[in-house]
Protein backbone atom coordinates (compact mmCIF):
# COMPACT_ATOMS: atom_id res chain seq x y z
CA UNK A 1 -30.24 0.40 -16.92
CA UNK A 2 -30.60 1.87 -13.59
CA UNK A 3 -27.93 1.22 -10.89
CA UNK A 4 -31.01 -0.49 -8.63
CA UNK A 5 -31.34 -3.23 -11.55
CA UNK A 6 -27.31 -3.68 -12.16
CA UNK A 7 -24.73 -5.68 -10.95
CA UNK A 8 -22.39 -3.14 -11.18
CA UNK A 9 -24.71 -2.21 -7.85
CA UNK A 10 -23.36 -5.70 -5.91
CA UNK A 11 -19.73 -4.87 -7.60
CA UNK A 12 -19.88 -1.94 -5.85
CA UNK A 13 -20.43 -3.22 -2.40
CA UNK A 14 -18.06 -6.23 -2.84
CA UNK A 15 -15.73 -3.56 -3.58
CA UNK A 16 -16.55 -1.44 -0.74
CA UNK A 17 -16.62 -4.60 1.65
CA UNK A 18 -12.80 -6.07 0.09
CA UNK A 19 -11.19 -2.62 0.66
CA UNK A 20 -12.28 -2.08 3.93
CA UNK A 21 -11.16 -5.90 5.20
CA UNK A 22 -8.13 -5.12 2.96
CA UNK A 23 -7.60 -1.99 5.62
CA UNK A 24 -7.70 -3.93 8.55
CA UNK A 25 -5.87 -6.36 7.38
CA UNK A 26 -2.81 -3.83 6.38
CA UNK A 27 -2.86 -2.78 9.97
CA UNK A 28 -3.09 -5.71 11.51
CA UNK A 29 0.24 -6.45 9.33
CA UNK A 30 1.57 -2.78 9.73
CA UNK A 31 1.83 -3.56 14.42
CA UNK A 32 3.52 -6.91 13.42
CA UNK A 33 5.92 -5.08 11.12
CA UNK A 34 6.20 -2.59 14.43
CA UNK A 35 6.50 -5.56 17.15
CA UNK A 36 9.39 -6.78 14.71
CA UNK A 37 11.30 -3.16 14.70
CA UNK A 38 10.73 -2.65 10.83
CA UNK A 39 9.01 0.88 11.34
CA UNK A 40 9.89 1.08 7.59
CA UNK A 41 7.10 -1.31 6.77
CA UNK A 42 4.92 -0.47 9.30
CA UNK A 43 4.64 2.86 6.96
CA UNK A 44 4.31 1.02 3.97
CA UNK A 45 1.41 -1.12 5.67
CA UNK A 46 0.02 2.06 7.19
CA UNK A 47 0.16 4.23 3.77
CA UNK A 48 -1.76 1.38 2.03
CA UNK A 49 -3.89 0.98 4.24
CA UNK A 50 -5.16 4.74 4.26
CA UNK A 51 -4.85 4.30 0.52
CA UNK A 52 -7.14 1.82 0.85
CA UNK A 53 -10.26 3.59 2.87
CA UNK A 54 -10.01 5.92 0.08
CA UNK A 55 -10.82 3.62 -2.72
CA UNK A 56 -13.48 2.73 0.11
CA UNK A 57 -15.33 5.99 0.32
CA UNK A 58 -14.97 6.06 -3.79
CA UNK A 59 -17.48 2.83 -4.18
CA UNK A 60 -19.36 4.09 -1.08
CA UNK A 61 -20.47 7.30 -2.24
CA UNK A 62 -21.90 5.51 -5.30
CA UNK A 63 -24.38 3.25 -3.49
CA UNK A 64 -26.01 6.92 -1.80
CA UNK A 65 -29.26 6.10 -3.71
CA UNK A 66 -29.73 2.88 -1.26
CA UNK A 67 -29.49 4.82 1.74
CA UNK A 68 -31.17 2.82 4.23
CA UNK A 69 -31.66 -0.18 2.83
CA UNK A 70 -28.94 -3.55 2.38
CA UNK A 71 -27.16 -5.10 -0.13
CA UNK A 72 -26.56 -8.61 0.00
CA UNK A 73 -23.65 -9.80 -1.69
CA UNK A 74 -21.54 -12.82 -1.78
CA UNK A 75 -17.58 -12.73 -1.86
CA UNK A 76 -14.84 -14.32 -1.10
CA UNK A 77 -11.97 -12.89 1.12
CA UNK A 78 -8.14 -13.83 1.96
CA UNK A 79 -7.21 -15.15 5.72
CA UNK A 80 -3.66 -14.08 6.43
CA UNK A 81 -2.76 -14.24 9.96
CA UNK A 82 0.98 -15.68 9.58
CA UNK A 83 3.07 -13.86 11.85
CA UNK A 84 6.20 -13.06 9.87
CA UNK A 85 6.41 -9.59 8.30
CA UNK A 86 7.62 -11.58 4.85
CA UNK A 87 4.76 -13.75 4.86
CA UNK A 88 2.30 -10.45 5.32
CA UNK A 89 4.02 -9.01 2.13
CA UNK A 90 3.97 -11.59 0.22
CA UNK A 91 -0.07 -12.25 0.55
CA UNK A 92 -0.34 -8.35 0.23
CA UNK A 93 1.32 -8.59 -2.90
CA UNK A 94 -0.65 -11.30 -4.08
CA UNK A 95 -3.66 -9.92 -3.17
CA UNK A 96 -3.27 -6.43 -4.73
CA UNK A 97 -2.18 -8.19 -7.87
CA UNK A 98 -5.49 -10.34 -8.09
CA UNK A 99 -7.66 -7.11 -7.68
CA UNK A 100 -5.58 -5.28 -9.78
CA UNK A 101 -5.29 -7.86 -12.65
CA UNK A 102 -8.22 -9.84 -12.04
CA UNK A 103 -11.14 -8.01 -10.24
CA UNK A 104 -11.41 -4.35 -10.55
CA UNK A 105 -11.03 -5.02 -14.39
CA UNK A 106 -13.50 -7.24 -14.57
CA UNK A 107 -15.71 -4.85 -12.28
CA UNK A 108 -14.93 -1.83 -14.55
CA UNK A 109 -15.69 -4.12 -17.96
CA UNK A 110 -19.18 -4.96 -16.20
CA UNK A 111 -19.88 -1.42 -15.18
CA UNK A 112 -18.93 -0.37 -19.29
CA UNK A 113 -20.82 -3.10 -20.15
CA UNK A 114 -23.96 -1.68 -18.00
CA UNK A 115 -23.55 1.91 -19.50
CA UNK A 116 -21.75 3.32 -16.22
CA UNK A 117 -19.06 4.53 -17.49
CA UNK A 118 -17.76 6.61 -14.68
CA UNK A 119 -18.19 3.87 -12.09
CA UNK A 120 -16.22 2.10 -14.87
CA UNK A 121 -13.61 4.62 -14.79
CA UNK A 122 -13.67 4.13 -11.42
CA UNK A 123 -12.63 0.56 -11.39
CA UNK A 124 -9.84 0.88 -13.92
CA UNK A 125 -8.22 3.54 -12.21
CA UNK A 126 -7.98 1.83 -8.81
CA UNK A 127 -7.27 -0.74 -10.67
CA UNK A 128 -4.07 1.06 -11.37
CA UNK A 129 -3.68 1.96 -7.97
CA UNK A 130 -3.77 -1.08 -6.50
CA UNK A 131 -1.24 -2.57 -9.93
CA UNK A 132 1.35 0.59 -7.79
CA UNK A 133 0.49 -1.54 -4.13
CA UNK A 134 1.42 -4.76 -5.30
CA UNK A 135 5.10 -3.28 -6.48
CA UNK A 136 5.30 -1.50 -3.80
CA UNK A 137 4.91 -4.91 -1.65
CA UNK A 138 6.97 -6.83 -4.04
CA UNK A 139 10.07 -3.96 -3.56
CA UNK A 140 10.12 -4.24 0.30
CA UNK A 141 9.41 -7.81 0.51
CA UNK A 142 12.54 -8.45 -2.09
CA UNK A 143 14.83 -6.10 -0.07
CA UNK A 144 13.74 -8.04 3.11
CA UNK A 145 14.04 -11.50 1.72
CA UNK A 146 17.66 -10.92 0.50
CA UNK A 147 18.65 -9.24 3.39
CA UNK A 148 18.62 -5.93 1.95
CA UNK A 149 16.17 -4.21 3.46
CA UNK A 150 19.55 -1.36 5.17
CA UNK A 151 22.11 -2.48 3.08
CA UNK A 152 23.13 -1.61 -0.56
CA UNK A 153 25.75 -2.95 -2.83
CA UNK A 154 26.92 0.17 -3.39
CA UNK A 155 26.80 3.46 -1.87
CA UNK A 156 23.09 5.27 -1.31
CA UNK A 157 21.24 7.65 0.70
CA UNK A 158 19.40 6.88 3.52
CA UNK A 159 16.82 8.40 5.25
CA UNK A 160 15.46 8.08 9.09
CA UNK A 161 11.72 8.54 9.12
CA UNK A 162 11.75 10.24 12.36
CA UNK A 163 13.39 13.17 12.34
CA UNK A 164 14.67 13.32 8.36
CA UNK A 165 18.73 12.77 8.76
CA UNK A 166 20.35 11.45 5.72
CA UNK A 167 23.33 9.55 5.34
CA UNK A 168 25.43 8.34 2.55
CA UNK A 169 26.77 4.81 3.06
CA UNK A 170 26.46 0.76 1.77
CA UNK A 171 24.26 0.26 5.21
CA UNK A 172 21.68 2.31 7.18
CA UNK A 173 22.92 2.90 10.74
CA UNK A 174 22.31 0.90 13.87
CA UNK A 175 20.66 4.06 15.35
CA UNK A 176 19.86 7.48 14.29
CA UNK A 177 22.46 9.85 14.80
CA UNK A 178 20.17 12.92 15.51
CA UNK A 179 17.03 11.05 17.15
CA UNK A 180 18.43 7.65 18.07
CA UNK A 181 15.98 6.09 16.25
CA UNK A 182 16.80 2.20 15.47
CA UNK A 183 17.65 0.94 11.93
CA UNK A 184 14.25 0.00 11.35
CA UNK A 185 13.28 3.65 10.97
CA UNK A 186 15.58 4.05 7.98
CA UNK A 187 14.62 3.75 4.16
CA UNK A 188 16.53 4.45 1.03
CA UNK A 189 16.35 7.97 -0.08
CA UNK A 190 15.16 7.14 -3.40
CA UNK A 191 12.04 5.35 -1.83
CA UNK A 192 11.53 7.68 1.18
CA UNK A 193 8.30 9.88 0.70
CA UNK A 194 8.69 13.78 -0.18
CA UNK A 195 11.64 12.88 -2.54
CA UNK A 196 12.72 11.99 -5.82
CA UNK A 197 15.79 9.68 -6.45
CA UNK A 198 17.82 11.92 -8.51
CA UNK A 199 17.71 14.17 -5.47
CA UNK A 200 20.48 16.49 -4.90
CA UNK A 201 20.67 16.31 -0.78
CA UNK A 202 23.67 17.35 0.90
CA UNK A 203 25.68 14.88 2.98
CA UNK A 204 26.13 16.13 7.03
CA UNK A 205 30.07 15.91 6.64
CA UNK A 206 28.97 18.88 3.82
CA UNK A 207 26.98 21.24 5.46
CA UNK A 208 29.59 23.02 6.82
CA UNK A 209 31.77 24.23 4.08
């Protein structure tokens, strides 16, 4: 079958067309998360988001054969315009969850089905991806529900996303130490990007000895 003829063709532009609303959407959600002092989020939202015009460009460069021309396609699309950061995570998570359970599989068993089998591959593996954005949402939206978000049960790392200071305490701090950053720049250590959470980093009260 050739792509033309398929409707792995249309798959591939509802795709395209969901990930790019699915970008705008994540910064719409990531200046909320800003305007509400959770800068945390707001890099969350904003990592997604770029995430996101990847998988983009992946189903775009497979329509190059229809340069010129349009694809008409019908779809269906989430509204989310609440204005509470929760609220934002919790459709995010829902909505990564659907594409990742529901859509891109059924997408990539089409494609198989079609005899594309890399466009297939395609679909399953983002598929994946998008499986990782949903926890991702479901972790910060948990921590931020229970009132967790800067405070542990027990003692943890923390990291400011500014400048990179770490502490070791039950809560991040009210400001940054170094930068004066506010809390909402801090995130656990095990959950802040470039590290791993076995991690060996020293605490500041160590550095000298």
């Amino acid at each position: 079958m050739e792509l033309k003829e398929s409707k792995t063709k249309e798959n591939l532009m509802r795709a395209f067309a969901g990930e790019s609303q699915a970008r705008n959407r994540y910064t719409f959600a990531a200046e909320l998360a800003m305007q509400n002092n959770l800068y945390v989020i707001k890099k969350v939202f904003d990592l997604t988001a770029s995430q996101e015009k990847e998988h983009a460009e992946v189903f775009y460069s497979y329509l190059k054969e229809f340069e010129g021309m349009e694809i008409a396609v019908d779809g269906s699309y989430p509204v989310n315009t609440e204005k509470t950061v929760e609220k934002q995570l919790q459709h995010a998570l829902e909505n990564e969850t659907k594409e990742a359970d529901e859509v891109y599989r059924s997408f990539g068993d089409i494609a198989l089905d079609e005899g594309f089998n890399q466009i297939a591959g395609k679909f399953y593996m983002i598929a994946d991806v998008e499986k990782i954005h949903a926890m991702r949402f479901q972790k910060f939206a948990e921590l931020l529900k229970e009132g967790k978000l800067f405070a542990s049960d027990v003692k943890t790392g923390w990291m400011c996303l500014n400048c990179g200071y770490v502490i070791e305490s039950t809560n991040a701090p009210q400001n940054c130490p170094v930068c004066d950053s506010a809390q909402g720049y801090f995130v656990r250590l095990s959950m802040a990007p470039m590290t791993e959470p076995e991690m060996d980093v020293p605490r500041p009260q160590d550095l000298g000895k």
